[in-house]
C-alpha atoms as a PDB file:
ATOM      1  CA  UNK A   1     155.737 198.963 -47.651  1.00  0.00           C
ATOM      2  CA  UNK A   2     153.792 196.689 -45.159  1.00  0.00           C
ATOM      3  CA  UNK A   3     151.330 195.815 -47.246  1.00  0.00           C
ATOM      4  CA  UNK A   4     154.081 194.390 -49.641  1.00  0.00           C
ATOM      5  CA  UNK A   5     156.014 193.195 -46.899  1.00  0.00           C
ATOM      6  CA  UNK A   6     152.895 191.252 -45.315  1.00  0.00           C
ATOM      7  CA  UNK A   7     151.510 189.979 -48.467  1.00  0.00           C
ATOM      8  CA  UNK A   8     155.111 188.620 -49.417  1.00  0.00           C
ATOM      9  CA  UNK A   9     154.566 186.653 -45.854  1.00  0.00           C
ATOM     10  CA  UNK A  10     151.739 184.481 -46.833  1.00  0.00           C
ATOM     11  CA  UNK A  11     152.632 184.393 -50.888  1.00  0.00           C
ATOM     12  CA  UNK A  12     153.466 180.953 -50.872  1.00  0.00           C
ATOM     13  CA  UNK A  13     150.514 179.571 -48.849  1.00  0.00           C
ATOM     14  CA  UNK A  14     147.547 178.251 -49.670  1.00  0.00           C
ATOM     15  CA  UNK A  15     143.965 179.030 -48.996  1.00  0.00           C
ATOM     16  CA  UNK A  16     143.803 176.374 -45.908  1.00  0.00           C
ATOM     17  CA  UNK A  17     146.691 177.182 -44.715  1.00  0.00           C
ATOM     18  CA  UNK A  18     145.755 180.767 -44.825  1.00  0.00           C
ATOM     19  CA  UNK A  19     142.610 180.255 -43.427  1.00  0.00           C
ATOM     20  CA  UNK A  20     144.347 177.916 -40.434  1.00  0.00           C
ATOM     21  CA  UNK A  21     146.878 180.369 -39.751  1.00  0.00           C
ATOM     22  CA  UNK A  22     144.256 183.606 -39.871  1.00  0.00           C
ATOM     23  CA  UNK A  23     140.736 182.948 -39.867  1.00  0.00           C
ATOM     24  CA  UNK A  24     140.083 179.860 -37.742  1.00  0.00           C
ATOM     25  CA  UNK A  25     141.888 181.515 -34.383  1.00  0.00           C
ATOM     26  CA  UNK A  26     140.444 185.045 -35.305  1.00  0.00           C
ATOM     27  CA  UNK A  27     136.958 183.851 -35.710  1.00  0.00           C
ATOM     28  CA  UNK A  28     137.602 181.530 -32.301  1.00  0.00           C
ATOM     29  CA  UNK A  29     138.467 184.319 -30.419  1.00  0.00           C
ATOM     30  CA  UNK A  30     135.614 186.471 -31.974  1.00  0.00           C
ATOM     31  CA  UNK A  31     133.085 183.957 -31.796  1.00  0.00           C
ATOM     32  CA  UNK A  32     131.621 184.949 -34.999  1.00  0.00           C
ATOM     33  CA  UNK A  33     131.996 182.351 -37.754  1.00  0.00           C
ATOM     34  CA  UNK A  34     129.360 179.769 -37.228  1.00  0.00           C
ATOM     35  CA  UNK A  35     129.924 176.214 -37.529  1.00  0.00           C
ATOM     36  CA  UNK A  36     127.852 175.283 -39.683  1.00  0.00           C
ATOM     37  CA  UNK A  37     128.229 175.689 -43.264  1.00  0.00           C
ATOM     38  CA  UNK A  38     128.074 172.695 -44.629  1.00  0.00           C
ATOM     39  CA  UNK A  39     128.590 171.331 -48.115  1.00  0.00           C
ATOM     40  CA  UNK A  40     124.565 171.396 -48.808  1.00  0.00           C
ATOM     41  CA  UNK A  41     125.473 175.275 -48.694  1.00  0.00           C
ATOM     42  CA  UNK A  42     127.879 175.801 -50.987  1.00  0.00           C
ATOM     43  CA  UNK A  43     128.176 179.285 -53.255  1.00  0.00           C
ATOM     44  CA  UNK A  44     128.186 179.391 -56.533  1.00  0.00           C
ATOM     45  CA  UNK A  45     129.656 182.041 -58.613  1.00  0.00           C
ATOM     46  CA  UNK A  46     127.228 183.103 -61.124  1.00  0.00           C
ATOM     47  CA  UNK A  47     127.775 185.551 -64.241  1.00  0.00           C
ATOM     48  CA  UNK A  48     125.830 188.322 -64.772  1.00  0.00           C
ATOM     49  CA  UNK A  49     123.586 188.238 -67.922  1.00  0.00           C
ATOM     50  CA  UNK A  50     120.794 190.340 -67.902  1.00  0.00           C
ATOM     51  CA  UNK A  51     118.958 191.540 -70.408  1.00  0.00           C
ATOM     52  CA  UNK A  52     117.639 194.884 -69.165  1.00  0.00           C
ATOM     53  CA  UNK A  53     120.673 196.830 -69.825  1.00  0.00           C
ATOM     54  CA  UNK A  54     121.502 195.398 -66.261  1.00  0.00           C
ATOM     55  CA  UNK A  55     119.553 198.394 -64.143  1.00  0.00           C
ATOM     56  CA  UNK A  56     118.439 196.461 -60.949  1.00  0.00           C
ATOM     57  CA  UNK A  57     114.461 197.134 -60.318  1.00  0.00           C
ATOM     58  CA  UNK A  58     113.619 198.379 -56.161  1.00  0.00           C
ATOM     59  CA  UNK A  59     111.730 195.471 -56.389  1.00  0.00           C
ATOM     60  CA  UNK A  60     114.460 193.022 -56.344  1.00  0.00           C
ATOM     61  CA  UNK A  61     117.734 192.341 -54.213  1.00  0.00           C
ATOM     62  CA  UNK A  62     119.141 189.983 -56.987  1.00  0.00           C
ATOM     63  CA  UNK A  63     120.213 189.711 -60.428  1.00  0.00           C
ATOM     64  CA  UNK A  64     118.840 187.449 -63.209  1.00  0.00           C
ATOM     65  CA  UNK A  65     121.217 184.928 -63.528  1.00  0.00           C
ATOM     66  CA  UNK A  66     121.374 182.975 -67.140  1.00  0.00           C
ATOM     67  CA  UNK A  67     118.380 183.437 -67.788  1.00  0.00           C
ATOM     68  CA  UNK A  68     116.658 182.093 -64.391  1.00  0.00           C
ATOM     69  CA  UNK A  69     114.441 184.056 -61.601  1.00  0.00           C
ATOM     70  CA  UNK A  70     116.991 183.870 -59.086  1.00  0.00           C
ATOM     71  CA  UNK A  71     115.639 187.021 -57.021  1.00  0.00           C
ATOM     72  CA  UNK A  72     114.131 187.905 -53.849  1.00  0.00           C
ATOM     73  CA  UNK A  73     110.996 189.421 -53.703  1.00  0.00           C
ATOM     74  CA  UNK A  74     109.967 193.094 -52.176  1.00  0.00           C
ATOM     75  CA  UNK A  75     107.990 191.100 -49.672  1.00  0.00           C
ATOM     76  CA  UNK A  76     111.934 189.560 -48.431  1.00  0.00           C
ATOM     77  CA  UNK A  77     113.013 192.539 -48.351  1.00  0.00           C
ATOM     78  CA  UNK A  78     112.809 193.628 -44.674  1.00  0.00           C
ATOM     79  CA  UNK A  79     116.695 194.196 -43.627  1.00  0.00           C
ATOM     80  CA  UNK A  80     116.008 197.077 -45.799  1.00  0.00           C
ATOM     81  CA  UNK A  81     113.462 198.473 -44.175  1.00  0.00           C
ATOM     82  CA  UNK A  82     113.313 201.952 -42.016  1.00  0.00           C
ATOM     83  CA  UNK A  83     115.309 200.290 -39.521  1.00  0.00           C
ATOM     84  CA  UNK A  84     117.940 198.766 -41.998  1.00  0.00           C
ATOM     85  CA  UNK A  85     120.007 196.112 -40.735  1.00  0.00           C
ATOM     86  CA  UNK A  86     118.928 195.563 -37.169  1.00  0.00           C
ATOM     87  CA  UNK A  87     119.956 191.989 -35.823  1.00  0.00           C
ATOM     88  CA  UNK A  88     119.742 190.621 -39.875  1.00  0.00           C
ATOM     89  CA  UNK A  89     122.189 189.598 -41.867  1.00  0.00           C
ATOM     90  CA  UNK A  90     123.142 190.869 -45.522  1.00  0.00           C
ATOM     91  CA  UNK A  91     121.673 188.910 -48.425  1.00  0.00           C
ATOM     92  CA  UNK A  92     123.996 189.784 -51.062  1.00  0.00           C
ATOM     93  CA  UNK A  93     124.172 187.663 -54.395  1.00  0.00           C
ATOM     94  CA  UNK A  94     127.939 186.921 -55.148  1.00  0.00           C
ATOM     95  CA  UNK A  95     128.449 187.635 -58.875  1.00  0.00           C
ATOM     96  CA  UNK A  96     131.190 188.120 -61.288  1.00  0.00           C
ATOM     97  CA  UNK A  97     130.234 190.742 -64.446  1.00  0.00           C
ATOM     98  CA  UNK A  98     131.597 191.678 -67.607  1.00  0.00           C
ATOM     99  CA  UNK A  99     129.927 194.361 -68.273  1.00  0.00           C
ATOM    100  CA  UNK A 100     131.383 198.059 -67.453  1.00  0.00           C
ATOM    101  CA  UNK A 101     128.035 199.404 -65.797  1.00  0.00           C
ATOM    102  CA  UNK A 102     125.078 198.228 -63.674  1.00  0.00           C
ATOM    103  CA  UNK A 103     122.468 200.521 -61.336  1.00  0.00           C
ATOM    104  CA  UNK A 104     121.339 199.162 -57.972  1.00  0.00           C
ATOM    105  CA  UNK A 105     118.311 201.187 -56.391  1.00  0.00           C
ATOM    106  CA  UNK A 106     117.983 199.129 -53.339  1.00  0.00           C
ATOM    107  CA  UNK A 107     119.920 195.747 -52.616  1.00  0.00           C
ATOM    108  CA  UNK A 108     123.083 194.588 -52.364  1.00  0.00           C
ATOM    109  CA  UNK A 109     126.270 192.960 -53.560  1.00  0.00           C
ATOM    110  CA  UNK A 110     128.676 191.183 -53.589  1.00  0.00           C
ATOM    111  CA  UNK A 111     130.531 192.632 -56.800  1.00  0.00           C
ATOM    112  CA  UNK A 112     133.707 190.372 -58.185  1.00  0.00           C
ATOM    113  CA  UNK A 113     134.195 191.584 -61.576  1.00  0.00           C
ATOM    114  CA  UNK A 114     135.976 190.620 -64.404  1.00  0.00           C
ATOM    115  CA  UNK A 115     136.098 193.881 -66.044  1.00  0.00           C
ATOM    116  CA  UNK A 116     136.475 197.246 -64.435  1.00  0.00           C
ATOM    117  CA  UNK A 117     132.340 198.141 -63.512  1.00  0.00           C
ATOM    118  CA  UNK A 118     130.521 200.943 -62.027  1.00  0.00           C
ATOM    119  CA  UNK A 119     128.172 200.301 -59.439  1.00  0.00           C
ATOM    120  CA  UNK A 120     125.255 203.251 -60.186  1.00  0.00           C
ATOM    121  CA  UNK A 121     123.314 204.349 -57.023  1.00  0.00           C
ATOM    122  CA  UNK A 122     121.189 207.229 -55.880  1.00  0.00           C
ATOM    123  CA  UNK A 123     123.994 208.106 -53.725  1.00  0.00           C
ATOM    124  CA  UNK A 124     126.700 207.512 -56.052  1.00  0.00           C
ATOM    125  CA  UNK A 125     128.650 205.882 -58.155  1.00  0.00           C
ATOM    126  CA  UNK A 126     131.199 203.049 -56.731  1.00  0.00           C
ATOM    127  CA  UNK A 127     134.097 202.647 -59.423  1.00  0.00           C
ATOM    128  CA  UNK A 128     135.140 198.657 -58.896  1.00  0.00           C
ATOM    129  CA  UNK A 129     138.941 197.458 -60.767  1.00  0.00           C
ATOM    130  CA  UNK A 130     138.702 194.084 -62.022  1.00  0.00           C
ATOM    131  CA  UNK A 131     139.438 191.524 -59.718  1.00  0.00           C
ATOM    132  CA  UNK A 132     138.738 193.165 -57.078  1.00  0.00           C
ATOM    133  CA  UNK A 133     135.968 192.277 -53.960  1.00  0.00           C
ATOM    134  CA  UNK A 134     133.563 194.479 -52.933  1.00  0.00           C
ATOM    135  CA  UNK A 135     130.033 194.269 -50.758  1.00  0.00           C
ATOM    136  CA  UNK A 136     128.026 197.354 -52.090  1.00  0.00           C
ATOM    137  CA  UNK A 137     124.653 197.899 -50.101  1.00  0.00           C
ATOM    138  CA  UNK A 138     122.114 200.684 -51.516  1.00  0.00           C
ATOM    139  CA  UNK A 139     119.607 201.100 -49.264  1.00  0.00           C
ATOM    140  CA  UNK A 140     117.052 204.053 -47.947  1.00  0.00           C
ATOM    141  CA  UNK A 141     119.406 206.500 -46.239  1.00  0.00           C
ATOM    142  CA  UNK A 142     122.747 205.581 -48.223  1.00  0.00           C
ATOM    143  CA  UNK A 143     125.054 203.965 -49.729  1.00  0.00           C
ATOM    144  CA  UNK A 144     127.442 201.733 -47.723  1.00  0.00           C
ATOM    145  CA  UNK A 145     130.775 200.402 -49.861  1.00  0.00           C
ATOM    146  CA  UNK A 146     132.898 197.223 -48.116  1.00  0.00           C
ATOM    147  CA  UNK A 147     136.405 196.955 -49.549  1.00  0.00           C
ATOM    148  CA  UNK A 148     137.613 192.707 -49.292  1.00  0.00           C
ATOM    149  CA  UNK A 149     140.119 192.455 -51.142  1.00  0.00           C
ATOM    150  CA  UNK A 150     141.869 194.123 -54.178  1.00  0.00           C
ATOM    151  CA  UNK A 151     144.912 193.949 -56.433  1.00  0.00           C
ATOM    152  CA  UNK A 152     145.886 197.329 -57.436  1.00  0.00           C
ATOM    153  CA  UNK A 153     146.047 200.615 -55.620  1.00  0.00           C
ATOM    154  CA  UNK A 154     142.409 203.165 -56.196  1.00  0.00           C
ATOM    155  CA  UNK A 155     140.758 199.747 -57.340  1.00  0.00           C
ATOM    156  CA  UNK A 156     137.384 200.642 -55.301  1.00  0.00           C
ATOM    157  CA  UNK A 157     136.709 204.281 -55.430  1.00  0.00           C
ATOM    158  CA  UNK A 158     133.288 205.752 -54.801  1.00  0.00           C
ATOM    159  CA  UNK A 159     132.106 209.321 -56.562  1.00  0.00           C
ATOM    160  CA  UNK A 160     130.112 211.368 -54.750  1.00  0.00           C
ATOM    161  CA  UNK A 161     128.794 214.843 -54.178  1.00  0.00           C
ATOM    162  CA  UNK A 162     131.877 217.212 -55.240  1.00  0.00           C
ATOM    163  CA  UNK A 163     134.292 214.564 -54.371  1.00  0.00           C
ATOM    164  CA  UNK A 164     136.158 211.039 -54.831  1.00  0.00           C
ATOM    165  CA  UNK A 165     136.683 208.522 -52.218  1.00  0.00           C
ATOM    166  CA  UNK A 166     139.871 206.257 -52.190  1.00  0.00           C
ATOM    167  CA  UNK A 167     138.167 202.857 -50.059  1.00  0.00           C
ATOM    168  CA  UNK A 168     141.194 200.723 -49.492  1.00  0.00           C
ATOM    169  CA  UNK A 169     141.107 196.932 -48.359  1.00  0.00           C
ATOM    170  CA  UNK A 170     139.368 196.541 -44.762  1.00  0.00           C
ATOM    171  CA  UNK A 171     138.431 200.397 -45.063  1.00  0.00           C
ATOM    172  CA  UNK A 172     134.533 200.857 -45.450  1.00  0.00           C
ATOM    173  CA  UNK A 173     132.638 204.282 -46.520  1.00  0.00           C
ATOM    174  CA  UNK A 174     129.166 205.067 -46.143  1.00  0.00           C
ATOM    175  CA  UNK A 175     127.486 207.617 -47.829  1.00  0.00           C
ATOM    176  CA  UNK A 176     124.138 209.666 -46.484  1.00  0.00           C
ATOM    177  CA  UNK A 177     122.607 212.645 -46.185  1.00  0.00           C
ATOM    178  CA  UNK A 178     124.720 215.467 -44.881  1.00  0.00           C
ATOM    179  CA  UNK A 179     121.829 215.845 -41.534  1.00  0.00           C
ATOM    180  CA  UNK A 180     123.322 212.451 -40.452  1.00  0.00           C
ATOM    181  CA  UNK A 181     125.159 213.169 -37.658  1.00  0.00           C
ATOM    182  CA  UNK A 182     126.876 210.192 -36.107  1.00  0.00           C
ATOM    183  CA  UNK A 183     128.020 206.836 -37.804  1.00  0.00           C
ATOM    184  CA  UNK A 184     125.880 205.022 -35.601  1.00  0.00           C
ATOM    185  CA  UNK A 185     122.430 206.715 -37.231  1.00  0.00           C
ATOM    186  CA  UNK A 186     123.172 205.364 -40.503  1.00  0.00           C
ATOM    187  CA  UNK A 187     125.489 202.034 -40.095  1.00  0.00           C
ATOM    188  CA  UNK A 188     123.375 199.358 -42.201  1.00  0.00           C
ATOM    189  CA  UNK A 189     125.525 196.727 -41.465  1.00  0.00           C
ATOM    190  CA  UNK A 190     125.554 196.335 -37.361  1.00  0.00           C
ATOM    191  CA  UNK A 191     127.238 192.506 -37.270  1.00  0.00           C
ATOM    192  CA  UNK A 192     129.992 194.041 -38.417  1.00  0.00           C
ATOM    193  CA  UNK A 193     132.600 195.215 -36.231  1.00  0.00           C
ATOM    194  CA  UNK A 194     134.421 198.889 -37.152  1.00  0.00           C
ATOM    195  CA  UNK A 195     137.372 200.323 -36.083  1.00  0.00           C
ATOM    196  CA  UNK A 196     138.503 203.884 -36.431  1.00  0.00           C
ATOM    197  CA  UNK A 197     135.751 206.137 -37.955  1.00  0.00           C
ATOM    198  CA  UNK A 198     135.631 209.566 -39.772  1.00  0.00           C
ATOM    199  CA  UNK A 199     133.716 211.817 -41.424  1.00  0.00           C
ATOM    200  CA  UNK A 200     134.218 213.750 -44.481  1.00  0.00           C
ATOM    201  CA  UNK A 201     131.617 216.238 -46.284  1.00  0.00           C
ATOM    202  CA  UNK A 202     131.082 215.575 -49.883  1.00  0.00           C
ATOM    203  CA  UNK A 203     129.135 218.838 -50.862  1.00  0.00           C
ATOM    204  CA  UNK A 204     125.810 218.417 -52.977  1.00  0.00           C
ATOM    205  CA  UNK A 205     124.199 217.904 -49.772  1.00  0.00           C
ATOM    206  CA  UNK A 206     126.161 214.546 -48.738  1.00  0.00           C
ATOM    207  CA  UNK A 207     128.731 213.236 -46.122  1.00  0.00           C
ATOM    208  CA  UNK A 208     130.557 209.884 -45.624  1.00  0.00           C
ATOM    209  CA  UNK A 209     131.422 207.887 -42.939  1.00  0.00           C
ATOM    210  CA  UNK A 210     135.277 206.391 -43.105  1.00  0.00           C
ATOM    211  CA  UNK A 211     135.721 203.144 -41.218  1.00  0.00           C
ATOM    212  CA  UNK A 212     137.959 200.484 -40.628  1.00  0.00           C
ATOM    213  CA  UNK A 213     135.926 197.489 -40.478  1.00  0.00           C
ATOM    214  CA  UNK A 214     136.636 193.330 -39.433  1.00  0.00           C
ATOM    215  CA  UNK A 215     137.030 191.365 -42.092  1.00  0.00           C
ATOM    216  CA  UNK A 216     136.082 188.045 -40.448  1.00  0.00           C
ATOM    217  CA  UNK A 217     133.035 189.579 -38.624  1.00  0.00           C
ATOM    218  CA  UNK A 218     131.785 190.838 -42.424  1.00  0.00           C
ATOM    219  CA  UNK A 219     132.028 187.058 -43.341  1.00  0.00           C
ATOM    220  CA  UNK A 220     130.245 185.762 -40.418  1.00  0.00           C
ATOM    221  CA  UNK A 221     127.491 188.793 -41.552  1.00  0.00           C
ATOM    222  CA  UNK A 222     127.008 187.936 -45.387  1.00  0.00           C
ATOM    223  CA  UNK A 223     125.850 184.137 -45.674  1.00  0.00           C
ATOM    224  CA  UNK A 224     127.064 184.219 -49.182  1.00  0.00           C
ATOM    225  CA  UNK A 225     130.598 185.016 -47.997  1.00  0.00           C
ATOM    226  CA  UNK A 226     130.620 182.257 -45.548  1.00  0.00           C
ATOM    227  CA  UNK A 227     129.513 180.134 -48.020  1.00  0.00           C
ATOM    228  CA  UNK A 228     131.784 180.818 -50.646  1.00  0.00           C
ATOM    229  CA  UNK A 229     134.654 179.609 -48.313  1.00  0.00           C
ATOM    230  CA  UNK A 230     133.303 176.378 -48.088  1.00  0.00           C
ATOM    231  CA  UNK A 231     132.366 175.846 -51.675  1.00  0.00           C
ATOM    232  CA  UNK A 232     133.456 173.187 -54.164  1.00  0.00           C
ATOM    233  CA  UNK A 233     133.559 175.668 -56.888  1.00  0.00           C
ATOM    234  CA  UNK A 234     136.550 176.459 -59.312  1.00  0.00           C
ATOM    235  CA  UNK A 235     135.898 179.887 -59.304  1.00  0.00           C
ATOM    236  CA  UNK A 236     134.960 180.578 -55.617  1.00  0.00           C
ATOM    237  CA  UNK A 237     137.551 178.360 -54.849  1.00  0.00           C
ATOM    238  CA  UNK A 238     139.806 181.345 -56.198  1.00  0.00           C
ATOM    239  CA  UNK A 239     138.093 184.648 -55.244  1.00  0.00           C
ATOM    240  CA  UNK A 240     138.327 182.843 -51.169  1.00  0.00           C
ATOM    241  CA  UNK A 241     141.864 182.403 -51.682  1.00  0.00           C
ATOM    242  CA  UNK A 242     142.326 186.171 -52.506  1.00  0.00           C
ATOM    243  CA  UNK A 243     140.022 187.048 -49.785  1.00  0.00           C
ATOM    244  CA  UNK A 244     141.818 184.912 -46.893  1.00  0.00           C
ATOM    245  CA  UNK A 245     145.109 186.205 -48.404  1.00  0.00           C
ATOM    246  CA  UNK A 246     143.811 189.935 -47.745  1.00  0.00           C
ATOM    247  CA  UNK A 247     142.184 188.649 -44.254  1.00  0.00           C
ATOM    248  CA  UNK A 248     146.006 187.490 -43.395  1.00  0.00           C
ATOM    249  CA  UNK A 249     147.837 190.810 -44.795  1.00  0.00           C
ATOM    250  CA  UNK A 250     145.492 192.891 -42.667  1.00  0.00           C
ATOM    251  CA  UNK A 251     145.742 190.612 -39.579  1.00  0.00           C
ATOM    252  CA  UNK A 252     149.229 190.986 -39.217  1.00  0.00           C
ATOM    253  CA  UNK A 253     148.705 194.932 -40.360  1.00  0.00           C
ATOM    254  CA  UNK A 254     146.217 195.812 -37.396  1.00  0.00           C
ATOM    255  CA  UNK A 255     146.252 193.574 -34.719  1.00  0.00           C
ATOM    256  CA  UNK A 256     143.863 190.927 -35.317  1.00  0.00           C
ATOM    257  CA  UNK A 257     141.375 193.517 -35.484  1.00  0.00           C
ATOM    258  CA  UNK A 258     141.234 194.160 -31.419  1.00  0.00           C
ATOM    259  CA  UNK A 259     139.834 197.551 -31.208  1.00  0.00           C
ATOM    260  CA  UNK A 260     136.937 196.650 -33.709  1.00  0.00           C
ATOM    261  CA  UNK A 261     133.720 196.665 -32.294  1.00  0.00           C
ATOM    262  CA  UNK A 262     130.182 196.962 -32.877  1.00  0.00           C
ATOM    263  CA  UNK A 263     128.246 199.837 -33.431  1.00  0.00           C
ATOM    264  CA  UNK A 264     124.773 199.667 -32.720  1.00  0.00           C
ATOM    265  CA  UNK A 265     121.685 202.020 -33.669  1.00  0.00           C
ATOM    266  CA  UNK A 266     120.700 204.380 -30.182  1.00  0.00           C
ATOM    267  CA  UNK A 267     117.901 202.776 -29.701  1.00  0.00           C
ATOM    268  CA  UNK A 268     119.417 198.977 -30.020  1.00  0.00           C
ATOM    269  CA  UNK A 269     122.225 199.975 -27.926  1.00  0.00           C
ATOM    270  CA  UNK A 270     119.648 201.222 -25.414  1.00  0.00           C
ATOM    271  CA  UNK A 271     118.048 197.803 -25.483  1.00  0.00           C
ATOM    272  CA  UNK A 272     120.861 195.548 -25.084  1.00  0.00           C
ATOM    273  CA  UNK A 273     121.792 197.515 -21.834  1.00  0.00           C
END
């Protein structure tokens, strides 16, 4: 296949050269990786250990984190607000679990498990293969699932409504009410820029949005992400490798990502004209 074929093409390099040969002239071009992640920022990749049979309170974006506090307040909150994600960027923890299940009312993700996990929403469940990447954001109107990287085909499949949904590697899906009726109403995640879109009802009263999505422009939108890649860490050392591997594959796959754009809300599109 060309996914094979691609992946075979950049098997034997490492993450820098990866990252010189893909990411560095994408993000030029783009403009959209900042310059300035320095060491003093550097991710680390925490395991999950909660004690609360791992159900995420509304009140919190984060996770507890062996044994520390290491959560933002309801009061930090506001990208999730009634206008979601206008002009903010996602603050998703990065976390690696070993546990099978976890519920998120409101927050997000970055989920990098160990174990195959289910992501529990109000809009659905997201079904996450080990080893796999995946930004999952539950927030007012939906639920909005970000496919990085993967190792195995179905590895990130979201059930919802009367239906399943297959998201593939640079593929996104966002869930909502079935009264949405355009992508851009319900995008949560406007830094990123999408390519082809669909739509899909699910039945139960709920529709998703299919999109092909950037993956550098989902980096420069999730500090954690960005930070990860510059991080001293053993672990997130690894999970950037796979990520920048993926980021190559799907390069050479579509193009370098030239008919990806951003979609803005109606009324910030009408304000940047």
């Amino acid at each position: 296949s060309a996914l094979a074929s691609a992946s075979v093409a950049v098997s034997g390099l490492d993450s820098a050269q990866i990252a010189s040969r893909t990411i560095a002239p994408i993000v030029q071009s783009l403009q959209m990786l900042e310059a300035n992640n320095q060491a003093d920022n550097q991710a680390t990749v925490y395991d999950l250990q909660s004690e609360r049979g791992d159900e995420i309170d509304s009140n919190f974006t984060g996770y507890p984190l062996r044994g520390s506090a290491r959560v933002a307040r309801q009061a930090d909150r506001s990208w999730v607000s009634e206008t979601e994600m206008i002009g903010g960027r996602i603050p998703a923890i990065l976390h690696q679990t070993r546990v099978p299940e976890q519920t998120i009312n409101q927050g997000s993700i970055i989920a990098a498990p160990k174990v195959d996990t289910i992501v529990k929403t109000p809009f659905g469940d997201v079904n996450i293969k080990a080893k796999s990447l995946v930004l999952v954001m539950a927030f007012r109107r939906g639920l909005a699932v970000y496919n990085l990287h993967d190792t195995c085909k179905n590895a990130v499949v979201i059930s919802a409504g009367n239906k399943a949904l297959v998201v593939s590697p640079g593929r996104s899906a966002i869930v909502s009410a079935d009264t949405v009726g355009y992508f851009e109403e319900i995008n949560p995640a406007q830094l990123v820029c999408y390519g082809e879109r669909s739509e899909v009802m699910l039945g139960q009263g709920l529709k998703a949005f299919h999109a092909d999505f950037s993956l550098p422009s989902a980096i420069n939108a999730v500090p954690a992400l960005r930070q990860m890649l510059v991080s001293g860490d053993g672990e997130a050392k690894r999970i950037s490798s796979d990520l920048l591997k993926t980021t190559s594959i799907l390069m050479q796959l579509n193009g370098g990502w030239g008919n990806c754009r951003q979609v803005l809300k109606p009324e910030m599109a009408a304000f940047n004209q």
